[in-house]
Protein backbone atom coordinates (compact mmCIF):
# COMPACT_ATOMS: atom_id res chain seq x y z
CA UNK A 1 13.35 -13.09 12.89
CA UNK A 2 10.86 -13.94 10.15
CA UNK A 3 8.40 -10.82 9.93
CA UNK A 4 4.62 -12.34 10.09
CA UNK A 5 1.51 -10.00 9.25
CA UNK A 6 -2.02 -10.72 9.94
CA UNK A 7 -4.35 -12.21 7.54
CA UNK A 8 -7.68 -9.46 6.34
CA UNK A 9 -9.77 -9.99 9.08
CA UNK A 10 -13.20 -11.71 9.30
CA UNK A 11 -15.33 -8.55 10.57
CA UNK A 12 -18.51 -9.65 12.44
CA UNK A 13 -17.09 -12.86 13.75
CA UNK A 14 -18.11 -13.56 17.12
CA UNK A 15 -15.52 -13.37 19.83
CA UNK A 16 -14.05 -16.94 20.81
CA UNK A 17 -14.91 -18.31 24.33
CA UNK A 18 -11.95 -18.88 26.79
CA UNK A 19 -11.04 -19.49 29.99
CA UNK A 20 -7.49 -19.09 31.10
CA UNK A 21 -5.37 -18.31 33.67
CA UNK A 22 -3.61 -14.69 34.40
CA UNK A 23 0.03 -14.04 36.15
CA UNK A 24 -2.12 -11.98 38.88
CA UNK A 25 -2.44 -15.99 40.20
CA UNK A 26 -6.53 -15.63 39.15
CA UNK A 27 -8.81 -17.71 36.11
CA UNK A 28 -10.91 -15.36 33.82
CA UNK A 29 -13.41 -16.25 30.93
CA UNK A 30 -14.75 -14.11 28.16
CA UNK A 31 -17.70 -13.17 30.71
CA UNK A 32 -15.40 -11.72 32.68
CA UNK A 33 -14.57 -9.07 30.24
CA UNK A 34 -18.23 -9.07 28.57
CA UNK A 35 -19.63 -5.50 30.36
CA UNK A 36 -21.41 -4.20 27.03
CA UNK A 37 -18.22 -1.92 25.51
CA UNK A 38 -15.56 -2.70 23.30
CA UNK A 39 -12.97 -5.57 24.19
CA UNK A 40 -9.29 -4.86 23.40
CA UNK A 41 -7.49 -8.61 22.75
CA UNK A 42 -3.51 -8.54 22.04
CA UNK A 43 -1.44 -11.56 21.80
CA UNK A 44 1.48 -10.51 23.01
CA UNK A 45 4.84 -12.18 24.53
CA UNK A 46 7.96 -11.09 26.01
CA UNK A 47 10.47 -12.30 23.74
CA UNK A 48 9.54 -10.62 20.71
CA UNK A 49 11.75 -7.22 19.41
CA UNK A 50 8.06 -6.18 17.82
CA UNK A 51 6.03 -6.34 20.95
CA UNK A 52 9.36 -5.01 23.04
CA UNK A 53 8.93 -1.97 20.45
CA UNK A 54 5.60 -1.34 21.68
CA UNK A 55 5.30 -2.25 25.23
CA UNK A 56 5.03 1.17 26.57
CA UNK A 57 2.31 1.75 23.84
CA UNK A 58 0.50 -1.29 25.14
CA UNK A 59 0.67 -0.37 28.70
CA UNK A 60 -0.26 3.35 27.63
CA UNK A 61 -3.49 1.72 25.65
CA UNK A 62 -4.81 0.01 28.54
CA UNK A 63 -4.70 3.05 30.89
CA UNK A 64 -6.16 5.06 28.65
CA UNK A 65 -8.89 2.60 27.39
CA UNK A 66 -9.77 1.31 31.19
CA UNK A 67 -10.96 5.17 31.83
CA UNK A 68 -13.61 4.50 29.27
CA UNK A 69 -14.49 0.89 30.88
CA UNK A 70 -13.02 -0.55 27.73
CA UNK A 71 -11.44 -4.09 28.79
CA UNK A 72 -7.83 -5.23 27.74
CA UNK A 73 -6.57 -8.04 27.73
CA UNK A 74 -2.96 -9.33 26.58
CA UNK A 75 -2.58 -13.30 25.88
CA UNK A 76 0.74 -15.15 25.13
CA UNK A 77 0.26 -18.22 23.31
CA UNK A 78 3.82 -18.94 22.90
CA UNK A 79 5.45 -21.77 23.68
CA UNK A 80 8.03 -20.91 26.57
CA UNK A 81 10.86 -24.08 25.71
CA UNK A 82 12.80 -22.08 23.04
CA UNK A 83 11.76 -18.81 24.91
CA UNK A 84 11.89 -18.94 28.59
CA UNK A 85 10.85 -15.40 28.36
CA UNK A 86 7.59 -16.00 27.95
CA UNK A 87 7.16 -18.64 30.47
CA UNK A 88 4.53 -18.39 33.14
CA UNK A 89 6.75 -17.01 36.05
CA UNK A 90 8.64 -14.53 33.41
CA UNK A 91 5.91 -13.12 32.06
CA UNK A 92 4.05 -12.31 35.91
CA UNK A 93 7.48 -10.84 36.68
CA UNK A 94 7.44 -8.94 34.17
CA UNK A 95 3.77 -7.76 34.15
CA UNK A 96 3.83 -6.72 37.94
CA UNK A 97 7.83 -4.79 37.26
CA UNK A 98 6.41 -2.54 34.31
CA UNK A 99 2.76 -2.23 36.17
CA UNK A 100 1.14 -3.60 33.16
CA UNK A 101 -2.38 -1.65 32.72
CA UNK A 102 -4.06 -4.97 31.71
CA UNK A 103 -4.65 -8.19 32.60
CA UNK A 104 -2.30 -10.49 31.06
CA UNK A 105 -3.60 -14.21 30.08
CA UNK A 106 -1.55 -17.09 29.44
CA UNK A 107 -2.40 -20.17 26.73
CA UNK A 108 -0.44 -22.65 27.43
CA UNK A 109 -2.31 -25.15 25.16
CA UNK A 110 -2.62 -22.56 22.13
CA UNK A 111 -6.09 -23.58 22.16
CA UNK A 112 -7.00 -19.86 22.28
CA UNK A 113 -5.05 -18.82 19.28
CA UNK A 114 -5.89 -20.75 17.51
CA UNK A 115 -9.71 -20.19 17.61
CA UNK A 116 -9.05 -16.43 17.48
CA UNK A 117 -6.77 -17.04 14.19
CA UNK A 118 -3.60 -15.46 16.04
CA UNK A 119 -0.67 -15.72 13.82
CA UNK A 120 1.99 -13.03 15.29
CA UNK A 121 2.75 -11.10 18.32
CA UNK A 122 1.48 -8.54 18.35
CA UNK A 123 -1.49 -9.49 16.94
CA UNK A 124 -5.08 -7.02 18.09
CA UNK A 125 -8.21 -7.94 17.70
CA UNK A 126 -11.28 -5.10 18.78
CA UNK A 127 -14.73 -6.32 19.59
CA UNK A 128 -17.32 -4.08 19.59
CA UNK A 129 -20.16 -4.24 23.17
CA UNK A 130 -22.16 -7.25 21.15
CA UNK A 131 -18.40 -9.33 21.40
CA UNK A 132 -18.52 -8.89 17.10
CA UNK A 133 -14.98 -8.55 15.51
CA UNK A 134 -14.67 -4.81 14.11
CA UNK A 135 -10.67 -4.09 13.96
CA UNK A 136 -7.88 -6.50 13.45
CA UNK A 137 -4.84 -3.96 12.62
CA UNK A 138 -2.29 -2.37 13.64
CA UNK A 139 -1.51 -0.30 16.97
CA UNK A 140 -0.19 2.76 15.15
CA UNK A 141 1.46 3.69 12.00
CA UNK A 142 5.21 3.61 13.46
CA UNK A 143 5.92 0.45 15.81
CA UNK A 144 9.24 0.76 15.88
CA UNK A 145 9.70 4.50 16.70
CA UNK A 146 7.16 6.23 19.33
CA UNK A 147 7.85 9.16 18.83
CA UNK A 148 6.86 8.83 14.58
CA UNK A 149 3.26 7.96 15.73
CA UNK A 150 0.75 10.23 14.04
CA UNK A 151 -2.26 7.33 14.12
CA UNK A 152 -3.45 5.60 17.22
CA UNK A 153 -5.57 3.19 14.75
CA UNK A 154 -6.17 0.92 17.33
CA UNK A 155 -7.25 3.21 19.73
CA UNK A 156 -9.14 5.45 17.36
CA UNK A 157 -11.47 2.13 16.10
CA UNK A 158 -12.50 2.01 19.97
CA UNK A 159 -13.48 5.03 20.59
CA UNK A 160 -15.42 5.56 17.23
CA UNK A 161 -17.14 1.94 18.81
CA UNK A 162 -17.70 4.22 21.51
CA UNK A 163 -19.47 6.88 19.89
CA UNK A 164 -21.68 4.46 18.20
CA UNK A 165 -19.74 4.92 14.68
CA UNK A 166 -18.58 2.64 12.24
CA UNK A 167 -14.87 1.53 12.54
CA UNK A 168 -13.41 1.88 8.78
CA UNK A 169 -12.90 -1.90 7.17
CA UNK A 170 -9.65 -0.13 5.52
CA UNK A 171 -7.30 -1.55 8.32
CA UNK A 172 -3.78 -2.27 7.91
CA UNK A 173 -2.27 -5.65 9.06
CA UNK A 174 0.06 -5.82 12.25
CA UNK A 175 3.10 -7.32 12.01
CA UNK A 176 5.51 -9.15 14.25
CA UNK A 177 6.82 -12.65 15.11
CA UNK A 178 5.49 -15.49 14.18
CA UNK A 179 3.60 -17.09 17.00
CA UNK A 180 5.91 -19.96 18.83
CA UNK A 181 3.85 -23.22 17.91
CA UNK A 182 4.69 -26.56 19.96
């Protein structure tokens, strides 16, 4: 397992278009997620011992984030043939067993991560209401141990987007596996 981390990020860039379709069997867009607040976008997978690490986290962020009409969305861009984990049917079996808190996207053609820049999983990228890149970091400062989490970064940059306040450009880089190119 090759550790990956995300590049700085381009703050300010505009949030990529897509339209894709989600293991809850329905199609959504980036208008479907466009309701004025902060967008949450994680590319995520099942295989991955990073994103394993975190799941709980992740399903934890969404709840707590969808009481403050903040969308969430996961996305796997992985390519399932070395990793039948992260194939369509595996990943909606998995979604509906651990009640997953967000909607959960899948990219089969990688077309979508590769106009958001997605290198790893997990890999976060926070838009603020006007859909303008503001955080691309980490979830926390501990991914591999919940219970050493002192920082929520990721959740902290929405809600200071939610107050109105500037997120800090002093973000540190998430890490995980690379993402599984065809």
């Amino acid at each position: 397992m090759a550790t990956t981390f995300t590049p700085f990020p381009d703050l300010g860039n505009a949030t990529p278009d897509f339209k894709l379709p989600a293991v809850d069997g329905k199609t959504y867009s980036l208008k479907d997620f466009s309701n004025g607040k902060p967008l949450v976008v994680m590319f995520i997978c099942a295989h991955c011992p990073y994103v394993q690490a975190v799941e709980e986290r992740l399903i934890a962020l969404g709840t707590d984030l969808k009481k403050d009409g903040v969308n969430v969305v996961g996305i796997c861009s992985n390519d399932p043939k070395d990793h039948p984990e992260d194939s369509f049917e595996a990943l909606a079996k998995r979604w509906k067993e651990k009640n997953y808190s967000f909607t959960y996207l899948v990219d089969e053609s990688q077309e979508v991560a590769k106009a958001f820049g997605a290198v790893c999983t997990p890999d976060f990228f926070v838009y603020d209401g006007a859909l303008k890149l503001t955080y691309r970091g980490r979830l926390d400062n501990s991914w591999k141990d919940a219970n050493k989490v002192t920082q929520r970064e990721l959740y902290d940059a929405v809600q200071s987007l939610l107050k109105n306040q500037k997120v800090t450009e002093e973000q540190t880089a998430s890490m995980g596996c690379s993402i599984k190119w065809k």
